[in-house]
N, C-alpha and C. Protein backbone atom coordinates (compact mmCIF):
# COMPACT_ATOMS: atom_id res chain seq x y z
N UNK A 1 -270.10 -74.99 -46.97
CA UNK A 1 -269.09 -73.96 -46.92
C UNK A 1 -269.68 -72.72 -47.56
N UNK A 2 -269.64 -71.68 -46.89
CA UNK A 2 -270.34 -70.32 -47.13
C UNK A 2 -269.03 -69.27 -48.10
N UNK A 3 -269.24 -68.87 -48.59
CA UNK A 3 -268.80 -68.34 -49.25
C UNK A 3 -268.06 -67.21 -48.61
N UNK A 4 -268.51 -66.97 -46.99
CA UNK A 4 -267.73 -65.86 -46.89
C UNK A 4 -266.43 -66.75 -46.23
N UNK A 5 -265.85 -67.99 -46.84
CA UNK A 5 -265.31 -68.77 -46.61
C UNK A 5 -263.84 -68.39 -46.83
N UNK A 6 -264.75 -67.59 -48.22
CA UNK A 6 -263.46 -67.29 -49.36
C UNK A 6 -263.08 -65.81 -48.92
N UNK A 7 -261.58 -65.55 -48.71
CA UNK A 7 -261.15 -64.21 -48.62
C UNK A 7 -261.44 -63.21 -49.36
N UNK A 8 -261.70 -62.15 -48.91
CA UNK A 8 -262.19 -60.88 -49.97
C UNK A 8 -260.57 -60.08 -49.79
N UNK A 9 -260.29 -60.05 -50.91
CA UNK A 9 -258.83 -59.18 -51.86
C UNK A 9 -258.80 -57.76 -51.13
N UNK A 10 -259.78 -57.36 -51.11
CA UNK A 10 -259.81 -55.89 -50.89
C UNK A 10 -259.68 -55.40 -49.24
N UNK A 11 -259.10 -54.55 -49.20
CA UNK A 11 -258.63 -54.18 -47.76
C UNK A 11 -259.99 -53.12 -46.83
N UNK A 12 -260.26 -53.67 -45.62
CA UNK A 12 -261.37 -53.07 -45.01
C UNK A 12 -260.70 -52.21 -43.90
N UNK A 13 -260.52 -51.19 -44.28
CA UNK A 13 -260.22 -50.14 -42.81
C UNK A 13 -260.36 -50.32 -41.77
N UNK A 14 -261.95 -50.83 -41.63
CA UNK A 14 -262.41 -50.84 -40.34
C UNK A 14 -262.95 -51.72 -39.76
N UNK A 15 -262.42 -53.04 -40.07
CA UNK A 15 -262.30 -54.47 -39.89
C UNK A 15 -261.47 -54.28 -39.20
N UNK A 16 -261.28 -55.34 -38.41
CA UNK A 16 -260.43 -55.70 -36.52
C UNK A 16 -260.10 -57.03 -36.79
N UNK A 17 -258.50 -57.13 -36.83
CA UNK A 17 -257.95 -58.36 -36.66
C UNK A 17 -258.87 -59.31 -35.62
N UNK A 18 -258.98 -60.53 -35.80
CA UNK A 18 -259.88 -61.19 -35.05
C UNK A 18 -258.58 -62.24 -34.55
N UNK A 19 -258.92 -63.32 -33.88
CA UNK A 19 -258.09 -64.57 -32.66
C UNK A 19 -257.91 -65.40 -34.21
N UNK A 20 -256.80 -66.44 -33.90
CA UNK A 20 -256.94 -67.69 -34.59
C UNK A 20 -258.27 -68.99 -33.63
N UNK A 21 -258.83 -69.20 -34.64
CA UNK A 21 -259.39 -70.49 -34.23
C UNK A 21 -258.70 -71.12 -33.20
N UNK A 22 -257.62 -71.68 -32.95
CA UNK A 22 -256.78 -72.83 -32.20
C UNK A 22 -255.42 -71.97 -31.73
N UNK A 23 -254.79 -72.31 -30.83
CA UNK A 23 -253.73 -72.01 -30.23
C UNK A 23 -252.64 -72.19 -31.17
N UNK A 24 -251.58 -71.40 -30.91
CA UNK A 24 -250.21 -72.24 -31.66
C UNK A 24 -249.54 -73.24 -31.46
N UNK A 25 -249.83 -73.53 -30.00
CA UNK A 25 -249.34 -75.29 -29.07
C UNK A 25 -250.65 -75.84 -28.91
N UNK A 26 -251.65 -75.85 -29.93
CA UNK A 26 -252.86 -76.71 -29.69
C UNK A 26 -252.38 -77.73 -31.05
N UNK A 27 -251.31 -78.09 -31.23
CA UNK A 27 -250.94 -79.15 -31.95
C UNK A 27 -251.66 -80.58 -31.68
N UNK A 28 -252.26 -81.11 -30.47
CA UNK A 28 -252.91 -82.41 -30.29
C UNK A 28 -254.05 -82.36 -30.30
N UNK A 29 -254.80 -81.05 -30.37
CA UNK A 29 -256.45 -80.95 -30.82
C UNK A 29 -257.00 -81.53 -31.83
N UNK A 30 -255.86 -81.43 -32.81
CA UNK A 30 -255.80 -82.73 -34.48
C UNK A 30 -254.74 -83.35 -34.77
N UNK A 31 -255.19 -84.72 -34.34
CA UNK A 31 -253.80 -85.51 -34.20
C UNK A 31 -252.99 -85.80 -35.39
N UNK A 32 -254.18 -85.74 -36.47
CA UNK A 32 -254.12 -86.90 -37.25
C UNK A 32 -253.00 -85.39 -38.59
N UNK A 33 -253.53 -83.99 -38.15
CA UNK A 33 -252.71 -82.88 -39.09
C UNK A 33 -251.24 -82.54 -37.80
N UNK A 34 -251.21 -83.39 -36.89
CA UNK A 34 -249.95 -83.40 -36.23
C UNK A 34 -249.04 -84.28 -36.74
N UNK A 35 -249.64 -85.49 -37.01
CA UNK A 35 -248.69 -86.20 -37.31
C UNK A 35 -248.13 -85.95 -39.23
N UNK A 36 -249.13 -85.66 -39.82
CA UNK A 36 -248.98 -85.41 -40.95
C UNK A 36 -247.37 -84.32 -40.81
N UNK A 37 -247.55 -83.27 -40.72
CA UNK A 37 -246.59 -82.20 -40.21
C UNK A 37 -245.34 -82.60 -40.24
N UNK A 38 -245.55 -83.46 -38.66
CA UNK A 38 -244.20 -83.59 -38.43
C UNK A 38 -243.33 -84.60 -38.87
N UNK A 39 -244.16 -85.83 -39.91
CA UNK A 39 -243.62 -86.61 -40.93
C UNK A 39 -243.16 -86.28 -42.14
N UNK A 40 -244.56 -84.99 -42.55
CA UNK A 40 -244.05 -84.83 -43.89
C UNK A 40 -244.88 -83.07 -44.01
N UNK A 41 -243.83 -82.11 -43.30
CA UNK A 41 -244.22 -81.22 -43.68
C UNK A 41 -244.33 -80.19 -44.80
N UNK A 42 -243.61 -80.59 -45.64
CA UNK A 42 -243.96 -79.78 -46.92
C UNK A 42 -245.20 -80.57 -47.52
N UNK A 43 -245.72 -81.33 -47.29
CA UNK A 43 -247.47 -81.85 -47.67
C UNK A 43 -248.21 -80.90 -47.50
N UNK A 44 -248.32 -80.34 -45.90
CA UNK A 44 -248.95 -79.60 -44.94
C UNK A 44 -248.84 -78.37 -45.76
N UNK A 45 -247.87 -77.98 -45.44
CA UNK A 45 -247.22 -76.80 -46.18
C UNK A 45 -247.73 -76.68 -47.83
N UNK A 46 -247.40 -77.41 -48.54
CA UNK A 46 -248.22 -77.37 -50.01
C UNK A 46 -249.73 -77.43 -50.27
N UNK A 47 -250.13 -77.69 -49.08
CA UNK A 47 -251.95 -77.93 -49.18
C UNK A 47 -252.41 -76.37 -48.53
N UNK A 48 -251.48 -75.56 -47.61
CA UNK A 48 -252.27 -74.33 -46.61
C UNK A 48 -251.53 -73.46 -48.29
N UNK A 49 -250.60 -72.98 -48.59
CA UNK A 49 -250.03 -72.53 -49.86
C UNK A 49 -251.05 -72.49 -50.97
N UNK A 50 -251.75 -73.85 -51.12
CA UNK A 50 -252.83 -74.05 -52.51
C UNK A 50 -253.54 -72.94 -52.00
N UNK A 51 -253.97 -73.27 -51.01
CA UNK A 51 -255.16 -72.35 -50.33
C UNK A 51 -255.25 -71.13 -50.13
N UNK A 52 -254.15 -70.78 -49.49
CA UNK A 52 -253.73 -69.25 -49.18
C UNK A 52 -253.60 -68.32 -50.83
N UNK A 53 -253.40 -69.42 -51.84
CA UNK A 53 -253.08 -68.80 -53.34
C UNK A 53 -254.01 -69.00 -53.97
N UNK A 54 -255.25 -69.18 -53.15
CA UNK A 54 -256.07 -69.38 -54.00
C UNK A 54 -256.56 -70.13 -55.36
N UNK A 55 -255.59 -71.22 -55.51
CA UNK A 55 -255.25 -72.08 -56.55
C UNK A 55 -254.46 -71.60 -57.82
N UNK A 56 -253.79 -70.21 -57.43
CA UNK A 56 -252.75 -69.94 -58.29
C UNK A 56 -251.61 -71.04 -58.56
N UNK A 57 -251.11 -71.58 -57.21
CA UNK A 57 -249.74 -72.33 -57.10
C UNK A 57 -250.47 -73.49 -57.11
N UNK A 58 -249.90 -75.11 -57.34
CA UNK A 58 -250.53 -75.95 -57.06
C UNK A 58 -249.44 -76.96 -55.52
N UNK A 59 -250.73 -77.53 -55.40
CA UNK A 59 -249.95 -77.77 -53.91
C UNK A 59 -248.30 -78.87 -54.01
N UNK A 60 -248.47 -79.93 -55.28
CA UNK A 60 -247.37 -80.33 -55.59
C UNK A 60 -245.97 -79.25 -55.66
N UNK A 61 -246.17 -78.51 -56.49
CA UNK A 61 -245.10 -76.91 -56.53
C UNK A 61 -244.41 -76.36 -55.44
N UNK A 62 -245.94 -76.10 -54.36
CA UNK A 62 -245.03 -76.06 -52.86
C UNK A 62 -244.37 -76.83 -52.13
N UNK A 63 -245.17 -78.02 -52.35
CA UNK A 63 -244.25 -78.94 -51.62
C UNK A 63 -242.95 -79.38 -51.88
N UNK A 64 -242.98 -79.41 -53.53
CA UNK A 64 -241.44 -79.52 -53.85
C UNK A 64 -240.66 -78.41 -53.57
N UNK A 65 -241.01 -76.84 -53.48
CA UNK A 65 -240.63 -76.08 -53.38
C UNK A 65 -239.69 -75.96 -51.76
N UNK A 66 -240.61 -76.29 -51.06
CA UNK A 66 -240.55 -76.13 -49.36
C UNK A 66 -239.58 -77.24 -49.38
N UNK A 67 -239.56 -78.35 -49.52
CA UNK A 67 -238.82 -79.76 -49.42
C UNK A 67 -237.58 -79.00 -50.32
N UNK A 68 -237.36 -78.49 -51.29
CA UNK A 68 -235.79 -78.32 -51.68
C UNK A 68 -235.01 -76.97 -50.85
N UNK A 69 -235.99 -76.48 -50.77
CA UNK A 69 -235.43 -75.30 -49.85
C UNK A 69 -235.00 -75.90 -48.29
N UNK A 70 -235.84 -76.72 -47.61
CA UNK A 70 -235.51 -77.43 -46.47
C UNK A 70 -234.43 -77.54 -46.70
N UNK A 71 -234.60 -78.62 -47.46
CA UNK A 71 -233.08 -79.65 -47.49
C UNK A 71 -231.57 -79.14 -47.41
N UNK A 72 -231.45 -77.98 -48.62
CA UNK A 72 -230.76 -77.32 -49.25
C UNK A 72 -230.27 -76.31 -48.09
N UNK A 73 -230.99 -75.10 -47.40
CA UNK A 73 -231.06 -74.45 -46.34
C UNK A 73 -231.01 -74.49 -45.17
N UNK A 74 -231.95 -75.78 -44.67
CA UNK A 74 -232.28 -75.92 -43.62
C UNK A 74 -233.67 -75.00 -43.26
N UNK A 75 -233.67 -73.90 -43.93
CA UNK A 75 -234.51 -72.85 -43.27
C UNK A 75 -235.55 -72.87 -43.82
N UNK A 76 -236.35 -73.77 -43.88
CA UNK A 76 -237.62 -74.15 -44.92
C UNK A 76 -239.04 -72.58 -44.33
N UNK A 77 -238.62 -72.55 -42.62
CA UNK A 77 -239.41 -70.68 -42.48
C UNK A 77 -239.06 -69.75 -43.24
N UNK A 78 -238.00 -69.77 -44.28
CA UNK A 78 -238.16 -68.98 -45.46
C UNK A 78 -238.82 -68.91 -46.11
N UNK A 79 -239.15 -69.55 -46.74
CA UNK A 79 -241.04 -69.70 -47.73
C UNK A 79 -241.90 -69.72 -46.96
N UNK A 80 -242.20 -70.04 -45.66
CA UNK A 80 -243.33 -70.65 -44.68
C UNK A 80 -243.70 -69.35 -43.99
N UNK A 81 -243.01 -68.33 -43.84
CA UNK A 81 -243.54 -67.19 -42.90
C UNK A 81 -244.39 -66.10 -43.73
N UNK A 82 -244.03 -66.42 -45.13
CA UNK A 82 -244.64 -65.10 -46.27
C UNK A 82 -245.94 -66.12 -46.33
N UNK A 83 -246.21 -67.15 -45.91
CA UNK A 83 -247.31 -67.24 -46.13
C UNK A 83 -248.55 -67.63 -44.90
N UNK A 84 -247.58 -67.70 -44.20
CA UNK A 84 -248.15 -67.18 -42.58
C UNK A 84 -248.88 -65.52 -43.12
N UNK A 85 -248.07 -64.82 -42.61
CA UNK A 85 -248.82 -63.05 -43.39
C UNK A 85 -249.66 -63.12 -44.07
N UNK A 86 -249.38 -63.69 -45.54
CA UNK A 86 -250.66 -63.75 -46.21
C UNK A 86 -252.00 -63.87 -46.16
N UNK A 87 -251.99 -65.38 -45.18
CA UNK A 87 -253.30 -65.80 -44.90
C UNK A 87 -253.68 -64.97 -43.93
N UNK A 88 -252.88 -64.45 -42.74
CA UNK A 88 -253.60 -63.20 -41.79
C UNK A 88 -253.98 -62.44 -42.32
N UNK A 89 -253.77 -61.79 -43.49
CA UNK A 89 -254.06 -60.53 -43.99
C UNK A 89 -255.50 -61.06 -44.73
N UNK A 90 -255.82 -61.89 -45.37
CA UNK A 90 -256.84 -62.49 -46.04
C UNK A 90 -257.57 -63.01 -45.01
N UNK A 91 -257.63 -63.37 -43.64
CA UNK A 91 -258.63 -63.83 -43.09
C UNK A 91 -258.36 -63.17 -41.74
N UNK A 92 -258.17 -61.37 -41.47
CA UNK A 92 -257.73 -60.70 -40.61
C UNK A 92 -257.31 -61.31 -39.47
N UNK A 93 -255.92 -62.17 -39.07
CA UNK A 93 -255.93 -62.69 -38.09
C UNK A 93 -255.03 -62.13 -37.34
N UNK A 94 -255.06 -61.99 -35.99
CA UNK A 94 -253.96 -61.34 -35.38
C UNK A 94 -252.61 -61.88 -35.38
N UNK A 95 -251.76 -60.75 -34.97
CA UNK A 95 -250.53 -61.32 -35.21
C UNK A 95 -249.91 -61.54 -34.16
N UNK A 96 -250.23 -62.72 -33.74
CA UNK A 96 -249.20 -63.30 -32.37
C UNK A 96 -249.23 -65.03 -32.23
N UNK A 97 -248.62 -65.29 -31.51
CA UNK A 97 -247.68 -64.78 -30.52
C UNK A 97 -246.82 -63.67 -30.51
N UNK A 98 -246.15 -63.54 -31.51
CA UNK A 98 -245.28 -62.66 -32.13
C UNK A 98 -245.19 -62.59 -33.62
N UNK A 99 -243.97 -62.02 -34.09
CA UNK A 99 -244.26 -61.70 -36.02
C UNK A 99 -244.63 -63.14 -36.36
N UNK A 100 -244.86 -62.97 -37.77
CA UNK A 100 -244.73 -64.48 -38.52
C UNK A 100 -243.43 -64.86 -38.70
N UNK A 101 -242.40 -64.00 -39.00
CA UNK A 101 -241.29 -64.83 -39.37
C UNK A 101 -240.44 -65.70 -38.08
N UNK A 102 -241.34 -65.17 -36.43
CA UNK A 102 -240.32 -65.42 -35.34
C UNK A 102 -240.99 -66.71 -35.20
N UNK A 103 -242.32 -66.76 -35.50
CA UNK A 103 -243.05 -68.01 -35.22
C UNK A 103 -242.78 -68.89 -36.17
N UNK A 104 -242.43 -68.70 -37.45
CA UNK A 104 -242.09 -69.87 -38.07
C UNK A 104 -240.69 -70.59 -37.81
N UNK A 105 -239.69 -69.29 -37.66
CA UNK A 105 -238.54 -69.87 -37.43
C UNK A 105 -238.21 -71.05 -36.01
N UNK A 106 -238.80 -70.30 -35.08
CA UNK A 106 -238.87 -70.76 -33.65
C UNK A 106 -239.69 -72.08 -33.68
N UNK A 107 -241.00 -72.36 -34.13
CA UNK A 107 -241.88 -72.74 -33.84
C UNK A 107 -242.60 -73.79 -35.36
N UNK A 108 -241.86 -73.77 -36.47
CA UNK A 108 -242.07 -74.05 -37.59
C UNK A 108 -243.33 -75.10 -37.70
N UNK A 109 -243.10 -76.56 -37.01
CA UNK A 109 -244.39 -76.89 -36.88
C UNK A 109 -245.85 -76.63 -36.36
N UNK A 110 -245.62 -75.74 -35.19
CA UNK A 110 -246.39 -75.53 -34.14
C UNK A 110 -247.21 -74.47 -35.22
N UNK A 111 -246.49 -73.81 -35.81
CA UNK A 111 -247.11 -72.61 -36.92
C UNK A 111 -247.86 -73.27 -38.30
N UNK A 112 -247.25 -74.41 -38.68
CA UNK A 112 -247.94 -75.04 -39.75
C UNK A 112 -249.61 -75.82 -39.58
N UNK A 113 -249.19 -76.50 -38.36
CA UNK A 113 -250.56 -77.34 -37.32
C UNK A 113 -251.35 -76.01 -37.63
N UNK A 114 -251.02 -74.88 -36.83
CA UNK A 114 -252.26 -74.34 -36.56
C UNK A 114 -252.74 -73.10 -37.92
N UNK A 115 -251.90 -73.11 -38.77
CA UNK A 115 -252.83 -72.75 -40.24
C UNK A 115 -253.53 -73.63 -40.73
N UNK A 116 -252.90 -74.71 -40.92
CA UNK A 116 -253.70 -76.45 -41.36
C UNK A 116 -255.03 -75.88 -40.68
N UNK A 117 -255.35 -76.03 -39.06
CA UNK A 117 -256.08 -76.18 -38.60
C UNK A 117 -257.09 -74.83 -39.01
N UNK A 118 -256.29 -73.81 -39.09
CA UNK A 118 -257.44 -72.60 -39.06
C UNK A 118 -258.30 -72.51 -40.13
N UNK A 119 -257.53 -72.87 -41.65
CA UNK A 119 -258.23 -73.35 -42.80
C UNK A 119 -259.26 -74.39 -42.96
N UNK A 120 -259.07 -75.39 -41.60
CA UNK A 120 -260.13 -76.32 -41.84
C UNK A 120 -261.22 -75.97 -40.90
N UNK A 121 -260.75 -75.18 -39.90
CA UNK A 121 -262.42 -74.31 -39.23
C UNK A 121 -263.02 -73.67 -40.30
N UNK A 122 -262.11 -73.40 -41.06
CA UNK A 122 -263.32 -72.47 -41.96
C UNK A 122 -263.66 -72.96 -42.91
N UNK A 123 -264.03 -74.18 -42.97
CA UNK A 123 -265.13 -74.95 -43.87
C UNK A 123 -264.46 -75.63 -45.17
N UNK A 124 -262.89 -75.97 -45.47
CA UNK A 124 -262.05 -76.09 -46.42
C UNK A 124 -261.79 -77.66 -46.40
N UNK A 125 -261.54 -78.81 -46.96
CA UNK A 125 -261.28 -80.02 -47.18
C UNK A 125 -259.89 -79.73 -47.42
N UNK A 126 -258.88 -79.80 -46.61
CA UNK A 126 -257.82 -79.02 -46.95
C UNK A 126 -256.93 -80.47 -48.05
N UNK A 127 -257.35 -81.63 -48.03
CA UNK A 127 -256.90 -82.66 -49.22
C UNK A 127 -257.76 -82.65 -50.68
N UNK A 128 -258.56 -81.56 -50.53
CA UNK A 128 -259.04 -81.80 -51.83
C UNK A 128 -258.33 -80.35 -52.86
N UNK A 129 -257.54 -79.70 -52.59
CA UNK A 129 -256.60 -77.92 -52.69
C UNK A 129 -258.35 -77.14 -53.42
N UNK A 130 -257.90 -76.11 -53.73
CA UNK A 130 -258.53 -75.33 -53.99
C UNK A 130 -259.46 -75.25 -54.77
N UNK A 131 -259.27 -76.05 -56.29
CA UNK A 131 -260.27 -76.50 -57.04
C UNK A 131 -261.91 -77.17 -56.40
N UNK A 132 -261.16 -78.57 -56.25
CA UNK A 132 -262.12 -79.10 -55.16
C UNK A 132 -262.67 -78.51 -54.32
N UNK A 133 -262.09 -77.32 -53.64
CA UNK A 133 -263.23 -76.78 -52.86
C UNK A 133 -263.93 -76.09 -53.31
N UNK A 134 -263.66 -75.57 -54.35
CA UNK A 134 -265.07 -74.85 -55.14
C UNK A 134 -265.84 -75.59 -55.48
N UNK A 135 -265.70 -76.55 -56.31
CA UNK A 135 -266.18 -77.62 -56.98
C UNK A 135 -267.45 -78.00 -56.06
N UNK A 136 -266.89 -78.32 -54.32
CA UNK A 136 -267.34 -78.99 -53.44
C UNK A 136 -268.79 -77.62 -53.05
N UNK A 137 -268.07 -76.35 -53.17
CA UNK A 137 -269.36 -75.28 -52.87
C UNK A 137 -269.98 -75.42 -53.94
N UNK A 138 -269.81 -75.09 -54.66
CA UNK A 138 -270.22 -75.27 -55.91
C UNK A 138 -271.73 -75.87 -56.05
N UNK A 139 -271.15 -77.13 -55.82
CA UNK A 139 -272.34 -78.38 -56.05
C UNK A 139 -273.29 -78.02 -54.88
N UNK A 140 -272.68 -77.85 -54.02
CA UNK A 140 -273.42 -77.36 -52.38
C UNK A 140 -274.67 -76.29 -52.83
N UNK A 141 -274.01 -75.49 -53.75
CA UNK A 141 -274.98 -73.83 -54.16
C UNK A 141 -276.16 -74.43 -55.06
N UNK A 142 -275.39 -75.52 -55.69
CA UNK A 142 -276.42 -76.14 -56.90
C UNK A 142 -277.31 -76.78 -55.71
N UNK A 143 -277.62 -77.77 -55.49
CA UNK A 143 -277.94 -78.47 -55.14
C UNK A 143 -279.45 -78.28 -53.61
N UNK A 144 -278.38 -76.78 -53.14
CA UNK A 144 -280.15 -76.00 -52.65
C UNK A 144 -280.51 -75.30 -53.59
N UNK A 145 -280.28 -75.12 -54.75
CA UNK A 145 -281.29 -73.81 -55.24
C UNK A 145 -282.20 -74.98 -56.51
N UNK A 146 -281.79 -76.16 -55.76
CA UNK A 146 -283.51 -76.83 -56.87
C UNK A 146 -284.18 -77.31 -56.13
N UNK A 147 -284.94 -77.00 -56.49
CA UNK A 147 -286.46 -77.61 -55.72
C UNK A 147 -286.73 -79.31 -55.83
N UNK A 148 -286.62 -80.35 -54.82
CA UNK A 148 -286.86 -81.63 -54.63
C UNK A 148 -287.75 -82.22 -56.24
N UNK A 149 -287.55 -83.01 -55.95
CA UNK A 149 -288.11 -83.47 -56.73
C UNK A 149 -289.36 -84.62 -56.30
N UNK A 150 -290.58 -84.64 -56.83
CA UNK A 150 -291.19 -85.61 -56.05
C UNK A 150 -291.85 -86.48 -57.06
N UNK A 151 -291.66 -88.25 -57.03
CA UNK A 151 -292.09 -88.72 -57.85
C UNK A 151 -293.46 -89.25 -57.87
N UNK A 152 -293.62 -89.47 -58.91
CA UNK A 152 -295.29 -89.90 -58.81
C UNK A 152 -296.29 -89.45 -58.25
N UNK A 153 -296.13 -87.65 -58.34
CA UNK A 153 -297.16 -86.82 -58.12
C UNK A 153 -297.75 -86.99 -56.69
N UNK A 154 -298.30 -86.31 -56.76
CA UNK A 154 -300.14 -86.41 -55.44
C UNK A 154 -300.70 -87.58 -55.35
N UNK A 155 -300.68 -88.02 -54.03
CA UNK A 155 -302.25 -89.50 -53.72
C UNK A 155 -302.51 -89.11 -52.68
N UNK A 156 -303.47 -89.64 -52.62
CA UNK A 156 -304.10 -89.54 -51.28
C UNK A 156 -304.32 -90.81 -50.37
């Protein structure tokens, strides 16, 4: 995982919204973050959140967060669309189909699948939250910048 993995804070003028990785109905391209979703989507939801916050929030927090607001509301795309935006704005992504808030409301899973998914094109273990993925570059950065080791010298 490359580092330009990680969102840069600062706003580029002249940077061009780019495509999402995956469709918004490419929900069966990953079965296995489909089914997650639509069993237990504030999981989903608390793991793209860690991420998008950069390990400010922890992913337990959202999920309880998203799960009481569900319940309570119904409208769990209340928390879920501010962080739709977010991550576009941090990883310039365009904005469509339409806004974030129409796609979450309309489309709530179909919108969760494919952040899940876009975070894990870009090089993220999305079960290990945010720590772990440093941790995981981390060791990655260590680990080329030493030179092998070779035992027992030169023979011929």
């Amino acid at each position: 995982m490359s580092s330009s993995n990680y969102p840069n804070q600062e706003f580029d003028p002249k940077a061009t919204e780019g495509p999402w990785s995956s469709g918004l109905c490419d929900c069966f391209s990953d079965c296995s973050t489909c089914c997650l979703t639509y069993w237990c989507p504030w999981i989903t939801f608390g793991r793209i959140a860690e991420i998008v916050d950069q390990g400010s929030s922890s992913c337990g927090v959202n999920c309880a967060l998203y799960f009481i607001i569900a319940w309570l509301t119904g409208c769990s795309c209340l928390l879920s669309c501010g962080y739709r935006s977010k991550m576009r704005h941090q990883y310039m992504l365009k904005d469509s189909p339409c806004g974030d808030c129409l796609v979450h409301v309309f489309c709530e899973l179909c919108a969760l699948c494919q952040e899940y998914r876009e975070l894990k094109s870009r090089g993220f273990d999305m079960s290990l939250g945010w720590q772990g993925n440093l941790e995981k570059q981390n060791k990655g950065l260590a680990m080329a910048s030493t030179a092998p080791v070779v035992e027992g010298g030169m023979t011929r």
